[in-house]
N, C-alpha and C. Protein backbone atom coordinates (compact mmCIF):
# COMPACT_ATOMS: atom_id res chain seq x y z
N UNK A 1 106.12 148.28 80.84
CA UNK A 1 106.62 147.68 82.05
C UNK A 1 105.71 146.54 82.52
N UNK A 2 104.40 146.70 82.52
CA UNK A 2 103.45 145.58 82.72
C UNK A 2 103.44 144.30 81.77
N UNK A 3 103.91 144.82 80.40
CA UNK A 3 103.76 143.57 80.11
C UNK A 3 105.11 142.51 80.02
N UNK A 4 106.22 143.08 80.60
CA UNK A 4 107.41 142.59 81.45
C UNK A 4 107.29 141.65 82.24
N UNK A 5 106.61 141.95 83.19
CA UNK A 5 105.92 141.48 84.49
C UNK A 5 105.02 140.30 84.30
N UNK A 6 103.98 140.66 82.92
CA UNK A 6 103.21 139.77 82.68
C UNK A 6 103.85 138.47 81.87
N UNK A 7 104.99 138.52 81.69
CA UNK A 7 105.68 137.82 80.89
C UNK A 7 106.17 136.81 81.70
N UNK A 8 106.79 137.48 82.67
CA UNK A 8 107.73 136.82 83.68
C UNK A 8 106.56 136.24 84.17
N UNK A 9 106.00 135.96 84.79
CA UNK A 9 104.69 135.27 85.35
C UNK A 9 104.23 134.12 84.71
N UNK A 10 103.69 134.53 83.07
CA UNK A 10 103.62 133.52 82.25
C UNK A 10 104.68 132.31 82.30
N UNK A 11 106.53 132.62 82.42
CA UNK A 11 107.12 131.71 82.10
C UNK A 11 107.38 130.49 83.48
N UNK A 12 106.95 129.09 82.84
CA UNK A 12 106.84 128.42 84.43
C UNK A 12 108.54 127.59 84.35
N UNK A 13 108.94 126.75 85.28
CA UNK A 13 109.93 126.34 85.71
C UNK A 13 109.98 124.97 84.46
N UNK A 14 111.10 124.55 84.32
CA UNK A 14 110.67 123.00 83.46
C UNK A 14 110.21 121.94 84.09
N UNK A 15 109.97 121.32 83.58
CA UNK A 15 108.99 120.07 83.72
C UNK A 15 110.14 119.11 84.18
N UNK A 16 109.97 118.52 85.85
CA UNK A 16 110.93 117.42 86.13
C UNK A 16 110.30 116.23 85.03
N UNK A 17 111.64 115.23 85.08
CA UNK A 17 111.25 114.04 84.42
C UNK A 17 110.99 113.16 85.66
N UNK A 18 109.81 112.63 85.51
CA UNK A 18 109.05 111.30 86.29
C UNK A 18 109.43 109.71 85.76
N UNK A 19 109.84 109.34 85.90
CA UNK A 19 109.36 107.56 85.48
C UNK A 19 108.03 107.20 85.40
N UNK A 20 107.47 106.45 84.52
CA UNK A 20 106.07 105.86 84.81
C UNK A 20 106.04 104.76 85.94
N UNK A 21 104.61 104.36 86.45
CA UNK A 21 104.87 103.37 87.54
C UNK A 21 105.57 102.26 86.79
N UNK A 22 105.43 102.17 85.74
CA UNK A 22 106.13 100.42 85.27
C UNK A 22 107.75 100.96 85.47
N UNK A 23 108.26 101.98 85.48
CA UNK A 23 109.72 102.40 85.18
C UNK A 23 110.58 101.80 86.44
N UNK A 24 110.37 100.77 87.57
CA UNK A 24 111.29 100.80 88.52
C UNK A 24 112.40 99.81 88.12
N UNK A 25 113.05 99.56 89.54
CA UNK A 25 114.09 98.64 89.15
C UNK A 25 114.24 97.62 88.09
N UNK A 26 115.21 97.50 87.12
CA UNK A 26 114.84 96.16 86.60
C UNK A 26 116.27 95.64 86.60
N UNK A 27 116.65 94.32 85.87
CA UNK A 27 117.77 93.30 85.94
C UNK A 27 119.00 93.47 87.38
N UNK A 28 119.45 94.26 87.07
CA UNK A 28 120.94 94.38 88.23
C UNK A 28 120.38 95.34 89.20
N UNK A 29 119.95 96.49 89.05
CA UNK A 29 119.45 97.27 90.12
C UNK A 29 118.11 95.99 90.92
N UNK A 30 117.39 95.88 90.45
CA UNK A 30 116.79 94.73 91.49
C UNK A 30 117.74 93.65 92.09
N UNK A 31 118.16 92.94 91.76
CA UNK A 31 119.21 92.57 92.42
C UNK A 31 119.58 92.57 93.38
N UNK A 32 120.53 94.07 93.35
CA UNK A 32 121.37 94.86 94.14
C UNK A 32 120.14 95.49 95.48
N UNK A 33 118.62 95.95 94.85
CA UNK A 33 117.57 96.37 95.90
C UNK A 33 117.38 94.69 96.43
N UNK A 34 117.26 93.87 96.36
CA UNK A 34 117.16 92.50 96.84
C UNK A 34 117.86 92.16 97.57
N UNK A 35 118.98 92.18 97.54
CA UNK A 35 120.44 92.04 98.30
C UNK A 35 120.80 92.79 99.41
N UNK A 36 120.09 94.11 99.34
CA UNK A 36 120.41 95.16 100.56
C UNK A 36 118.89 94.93 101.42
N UNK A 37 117.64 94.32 101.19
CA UNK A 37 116.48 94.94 101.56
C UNK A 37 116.52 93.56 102.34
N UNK A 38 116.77 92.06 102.07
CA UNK A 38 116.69 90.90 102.61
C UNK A 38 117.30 90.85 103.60
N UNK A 39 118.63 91.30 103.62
CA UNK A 39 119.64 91.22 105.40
C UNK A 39 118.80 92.48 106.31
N UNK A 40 118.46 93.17 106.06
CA UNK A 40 117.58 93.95 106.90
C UNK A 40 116.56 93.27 107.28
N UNK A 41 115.28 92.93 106.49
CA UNK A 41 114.26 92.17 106.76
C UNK A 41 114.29 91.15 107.98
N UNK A 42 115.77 90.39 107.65
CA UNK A 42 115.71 89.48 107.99
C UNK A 42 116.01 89.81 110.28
N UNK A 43 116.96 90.58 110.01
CA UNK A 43 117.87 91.54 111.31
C UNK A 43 116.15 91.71 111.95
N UNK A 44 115.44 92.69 111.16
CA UNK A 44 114.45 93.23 111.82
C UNK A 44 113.20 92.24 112.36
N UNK A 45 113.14 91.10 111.90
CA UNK A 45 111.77 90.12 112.14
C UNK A 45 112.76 89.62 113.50
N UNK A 46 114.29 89.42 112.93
CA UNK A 46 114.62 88.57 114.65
C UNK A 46 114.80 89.14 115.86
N UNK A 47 115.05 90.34 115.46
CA UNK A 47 115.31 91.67 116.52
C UNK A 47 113.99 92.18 117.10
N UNK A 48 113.37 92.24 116.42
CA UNK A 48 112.34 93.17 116.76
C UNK A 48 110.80 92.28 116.46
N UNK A 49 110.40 92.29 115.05
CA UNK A 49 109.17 91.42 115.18
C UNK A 49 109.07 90.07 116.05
N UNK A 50 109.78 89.05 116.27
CA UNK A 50 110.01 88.05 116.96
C UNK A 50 109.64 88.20 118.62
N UNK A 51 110.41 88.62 118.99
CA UNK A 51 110.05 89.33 120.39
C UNK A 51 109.25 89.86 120.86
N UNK A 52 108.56 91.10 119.83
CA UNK A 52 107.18 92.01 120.40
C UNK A 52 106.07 90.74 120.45
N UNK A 53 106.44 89.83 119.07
CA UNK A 53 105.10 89.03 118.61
C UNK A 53 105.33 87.97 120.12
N UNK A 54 106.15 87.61 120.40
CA UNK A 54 106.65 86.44 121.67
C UNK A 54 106.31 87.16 123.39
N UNK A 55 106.38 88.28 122.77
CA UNK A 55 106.00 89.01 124.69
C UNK A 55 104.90 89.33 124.17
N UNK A 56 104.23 89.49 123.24
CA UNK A 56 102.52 90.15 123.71
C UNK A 56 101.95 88.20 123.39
N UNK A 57 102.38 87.24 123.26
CA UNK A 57 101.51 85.44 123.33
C UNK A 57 101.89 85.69 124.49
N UNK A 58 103.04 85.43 125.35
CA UNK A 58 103.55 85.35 126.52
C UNK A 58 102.30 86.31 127.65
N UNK A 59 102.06 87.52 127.03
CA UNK A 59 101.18 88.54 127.98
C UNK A 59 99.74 88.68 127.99
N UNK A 60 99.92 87.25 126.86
CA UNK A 60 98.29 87.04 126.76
C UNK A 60 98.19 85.98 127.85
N UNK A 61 98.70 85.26 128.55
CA UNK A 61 98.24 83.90 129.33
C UNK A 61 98.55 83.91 130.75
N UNK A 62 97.64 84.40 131.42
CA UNK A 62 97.58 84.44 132.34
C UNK A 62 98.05 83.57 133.74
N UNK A 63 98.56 82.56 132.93
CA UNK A 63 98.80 81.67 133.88
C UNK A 63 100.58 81.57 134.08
N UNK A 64 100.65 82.28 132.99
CA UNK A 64 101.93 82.55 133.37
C UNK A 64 102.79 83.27 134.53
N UNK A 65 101.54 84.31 134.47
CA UNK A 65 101.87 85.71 135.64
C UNK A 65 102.15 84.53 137.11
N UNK A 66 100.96 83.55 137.43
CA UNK A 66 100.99 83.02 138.00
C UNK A 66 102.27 82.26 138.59
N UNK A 67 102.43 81.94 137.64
CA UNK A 67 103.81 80.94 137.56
C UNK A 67 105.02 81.64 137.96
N UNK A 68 105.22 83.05 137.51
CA UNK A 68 106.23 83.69 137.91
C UNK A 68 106.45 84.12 139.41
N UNK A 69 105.07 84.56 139.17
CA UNK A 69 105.15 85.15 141.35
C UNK A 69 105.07 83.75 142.43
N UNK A 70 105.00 83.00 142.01
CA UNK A 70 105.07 81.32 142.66
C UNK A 70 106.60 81.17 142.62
N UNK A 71 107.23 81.50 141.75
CA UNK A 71 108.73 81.26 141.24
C UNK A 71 109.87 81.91 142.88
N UNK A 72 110.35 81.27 143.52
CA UNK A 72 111.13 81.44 144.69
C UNK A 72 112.62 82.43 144.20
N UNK A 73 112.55 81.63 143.16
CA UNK A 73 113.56 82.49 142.13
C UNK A 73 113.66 84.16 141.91
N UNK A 74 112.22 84.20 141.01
CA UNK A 74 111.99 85.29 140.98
C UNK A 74 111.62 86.50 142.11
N UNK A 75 110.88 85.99 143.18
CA UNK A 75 110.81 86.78 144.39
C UNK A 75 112.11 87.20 145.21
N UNK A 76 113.23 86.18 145.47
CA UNK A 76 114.51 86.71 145.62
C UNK A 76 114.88 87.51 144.54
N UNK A 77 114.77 87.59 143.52
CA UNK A 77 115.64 88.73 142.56
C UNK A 77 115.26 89.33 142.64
N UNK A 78 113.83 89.45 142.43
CA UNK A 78 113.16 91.31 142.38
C UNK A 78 112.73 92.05 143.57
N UNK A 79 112.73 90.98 144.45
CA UNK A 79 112.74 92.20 145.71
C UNK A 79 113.73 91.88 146.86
């Protein structure tokens, strides 16, 4: 009975298959990863990187703050 047991133990699961690092995309699948990864990139720098990078120059200059609370404009709207 033990050496049943010891058997079953011994036997391991199979071996997944890996790609090597050189194994990724090549001819049409790059492509196709090129084609889907660029309209994103592009969505995300105007959406998002553009703006954070434009309000933290904007929140660096102090003279701006200035400019706003001087603004007659702005004091009627926000309060």
């Amino acid at each position: 009975m033990t050496a049943g047991i010891a058997r079953a133990l011994t036997i391991s699961p199979p071996r997944v298959w890996r790609p090597a690092w050189g194994g990724g995309a090549r001819g049409s699948e790059l492509s196709w990863a090129i084609a889907f990864v660029v309209p994103y990139l592009a969505v995300l720098v105007a959406f998002v990187a553009y703006p954070v990078g434009y309000g933290l120059w904007m929140g660096s200059k102090p003279g701006l703050y200035a400019d706003l609370l001087s603004d007659p404009r702005y004091l009627n709207t926000a309060f």
